[in-house]
N, C-alpha and C. Protein backbone atom coordinates (compact mmCIF):
# COMPACT_ATOMS: atom_id res chain seq x y z
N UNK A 1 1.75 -8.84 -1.22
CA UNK A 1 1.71 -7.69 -0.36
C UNK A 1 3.05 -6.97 -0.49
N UNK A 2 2.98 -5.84 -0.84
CA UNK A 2 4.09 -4.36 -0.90
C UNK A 2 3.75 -3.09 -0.74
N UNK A 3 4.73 -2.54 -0.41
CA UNK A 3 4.61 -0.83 -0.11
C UNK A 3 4.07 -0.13 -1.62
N UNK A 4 3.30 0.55 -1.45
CA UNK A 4 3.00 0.87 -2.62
C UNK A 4 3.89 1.72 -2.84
N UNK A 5 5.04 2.51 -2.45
CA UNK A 5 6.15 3.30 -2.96
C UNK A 5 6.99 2.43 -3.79
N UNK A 6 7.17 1.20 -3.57
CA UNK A 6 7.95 0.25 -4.41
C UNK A 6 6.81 -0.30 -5.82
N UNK A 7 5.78 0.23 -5.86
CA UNK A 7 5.25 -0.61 -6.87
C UNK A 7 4.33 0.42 -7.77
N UNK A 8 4.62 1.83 -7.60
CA UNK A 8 3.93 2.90 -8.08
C UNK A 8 3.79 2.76 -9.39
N UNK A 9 5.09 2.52 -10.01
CA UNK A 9 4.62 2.86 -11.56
C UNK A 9 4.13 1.54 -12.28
N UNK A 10 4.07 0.36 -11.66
CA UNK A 10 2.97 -0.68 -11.82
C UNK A 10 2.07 -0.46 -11.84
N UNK A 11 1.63 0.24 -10.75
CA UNK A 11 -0.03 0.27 -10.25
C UNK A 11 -0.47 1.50 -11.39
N UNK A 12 0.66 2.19 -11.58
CA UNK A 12 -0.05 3.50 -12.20
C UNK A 12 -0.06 3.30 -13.94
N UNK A 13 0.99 2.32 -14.53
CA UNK A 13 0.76 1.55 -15.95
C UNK A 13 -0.50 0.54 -15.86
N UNK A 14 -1.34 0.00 -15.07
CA UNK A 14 -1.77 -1.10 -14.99
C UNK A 14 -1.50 -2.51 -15.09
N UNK A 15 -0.31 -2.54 -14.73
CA UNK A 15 0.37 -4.10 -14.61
C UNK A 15 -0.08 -4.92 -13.33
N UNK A 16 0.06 -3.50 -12.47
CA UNK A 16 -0.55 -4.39 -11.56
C UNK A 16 -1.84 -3.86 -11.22
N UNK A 17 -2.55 -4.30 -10.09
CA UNK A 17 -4.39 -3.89 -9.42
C UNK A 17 -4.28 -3.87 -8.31
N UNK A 18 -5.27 -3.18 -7.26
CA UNK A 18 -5.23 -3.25 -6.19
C UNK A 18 -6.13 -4.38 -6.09
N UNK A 19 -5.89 -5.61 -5.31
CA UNK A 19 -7.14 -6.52 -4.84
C UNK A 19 -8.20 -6.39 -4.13
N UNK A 20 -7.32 -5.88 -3.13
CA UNK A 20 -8.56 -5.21 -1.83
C UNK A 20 -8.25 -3.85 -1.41
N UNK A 21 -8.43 -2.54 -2.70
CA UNK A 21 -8.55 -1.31 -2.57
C UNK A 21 -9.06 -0.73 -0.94
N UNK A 22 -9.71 -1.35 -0.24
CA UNK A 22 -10.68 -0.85 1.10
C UNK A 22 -9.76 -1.39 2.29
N UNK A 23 -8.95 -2.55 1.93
CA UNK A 23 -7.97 -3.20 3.17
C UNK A 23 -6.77 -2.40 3.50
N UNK A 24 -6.20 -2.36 4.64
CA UNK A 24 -4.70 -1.76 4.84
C UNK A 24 -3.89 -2.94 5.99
N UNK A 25 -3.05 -2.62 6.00
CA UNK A 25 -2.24 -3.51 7.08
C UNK A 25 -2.22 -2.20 8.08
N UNK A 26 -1.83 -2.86 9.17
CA UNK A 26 -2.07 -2.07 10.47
C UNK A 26 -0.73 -1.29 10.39
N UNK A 27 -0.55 -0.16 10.53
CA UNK A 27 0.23 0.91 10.29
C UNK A 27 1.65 0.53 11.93
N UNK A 28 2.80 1.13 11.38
CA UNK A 28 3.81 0.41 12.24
C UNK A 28 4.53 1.59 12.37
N UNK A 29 5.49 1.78 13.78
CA UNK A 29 6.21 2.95 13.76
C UNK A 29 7.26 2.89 13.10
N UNK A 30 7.94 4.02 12.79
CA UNK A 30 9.47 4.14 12.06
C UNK A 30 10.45 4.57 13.14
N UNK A 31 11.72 4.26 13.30
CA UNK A 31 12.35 4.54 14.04
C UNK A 31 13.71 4.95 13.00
N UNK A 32 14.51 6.23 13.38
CA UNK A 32 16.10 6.36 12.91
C UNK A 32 16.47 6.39 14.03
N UNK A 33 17.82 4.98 14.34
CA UNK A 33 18.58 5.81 15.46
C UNK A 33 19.96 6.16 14.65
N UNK A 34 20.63 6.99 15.75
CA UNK A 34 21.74 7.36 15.34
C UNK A 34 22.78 7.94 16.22
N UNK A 35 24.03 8.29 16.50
CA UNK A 35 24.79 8.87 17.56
C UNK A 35 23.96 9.97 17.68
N UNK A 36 24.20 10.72 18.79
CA UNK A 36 23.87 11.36 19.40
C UNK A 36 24.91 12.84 19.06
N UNK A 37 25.60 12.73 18.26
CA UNK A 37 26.02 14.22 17.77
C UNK A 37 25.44 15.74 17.68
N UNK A 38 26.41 16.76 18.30
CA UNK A 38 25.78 17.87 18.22
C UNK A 38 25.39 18.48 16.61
N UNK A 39 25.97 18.13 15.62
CA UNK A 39 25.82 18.59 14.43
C UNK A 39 26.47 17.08 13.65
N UNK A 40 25.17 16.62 13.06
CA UNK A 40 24.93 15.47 12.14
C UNK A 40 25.72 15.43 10.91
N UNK A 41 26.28 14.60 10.44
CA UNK A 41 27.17 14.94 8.92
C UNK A 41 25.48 15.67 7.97
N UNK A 42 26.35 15.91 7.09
CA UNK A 42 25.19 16.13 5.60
C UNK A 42 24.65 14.93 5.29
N UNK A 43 25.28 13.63 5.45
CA UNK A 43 24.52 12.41 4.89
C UNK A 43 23.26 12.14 5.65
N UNK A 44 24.16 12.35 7.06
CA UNK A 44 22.93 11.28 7.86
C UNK A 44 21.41 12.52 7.50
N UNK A 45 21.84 14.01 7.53
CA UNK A 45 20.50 14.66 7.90
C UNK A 45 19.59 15.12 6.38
N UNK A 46 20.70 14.68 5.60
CA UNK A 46 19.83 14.17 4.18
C UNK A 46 19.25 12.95 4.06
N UNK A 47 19.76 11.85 4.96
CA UNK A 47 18.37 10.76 4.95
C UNK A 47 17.12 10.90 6.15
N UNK A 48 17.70 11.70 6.77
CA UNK A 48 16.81 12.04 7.90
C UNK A 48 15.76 12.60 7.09
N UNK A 49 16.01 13.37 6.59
CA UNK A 49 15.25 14.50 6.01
C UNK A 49 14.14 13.54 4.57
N UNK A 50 15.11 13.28 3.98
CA UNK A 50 14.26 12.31 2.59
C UNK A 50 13.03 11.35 3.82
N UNK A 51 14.04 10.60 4.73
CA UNK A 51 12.93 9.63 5.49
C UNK A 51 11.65 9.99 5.75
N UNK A 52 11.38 11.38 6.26
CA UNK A 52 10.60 12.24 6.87
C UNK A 52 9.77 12.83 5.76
N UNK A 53 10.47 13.02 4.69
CA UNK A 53 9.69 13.18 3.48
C UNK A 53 8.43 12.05 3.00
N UNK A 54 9.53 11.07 3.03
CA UNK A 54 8.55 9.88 2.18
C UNK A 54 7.64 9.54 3.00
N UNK A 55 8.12 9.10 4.10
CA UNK A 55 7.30 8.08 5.14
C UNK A 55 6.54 9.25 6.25
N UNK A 56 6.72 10.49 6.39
CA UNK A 56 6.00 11.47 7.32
C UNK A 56 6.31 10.94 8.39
């Protein structure tokens, strides 16, 4: 069992298979914490931002 973001270009060469294509694991919340700053560096709101990308 893995995220399929970690195992994409497996699944998509055929190295690896899905076993149980129809199964999912029960979906979990994401949390960022972080100080509470009025204006965030560039780092933190570039992972903010990528996070929100990948994971929605």
């Amino acid at each position: 069992m893995q995220n399929d973001a970690l195992l994409t270009g497996h699944l998509l060469s055929g190295a690896l298979v899905h076993l149980l294509p129809e199964w999912e694991l029960p979906s979990r919340a994401v949390h960022i914490v972080r100080r509470p700053e009025p204006r965030p560096s560039a780092k933190v709101r570039s992972f903010v931002d990528f996070a929100l990308e990948r994971l929605g």
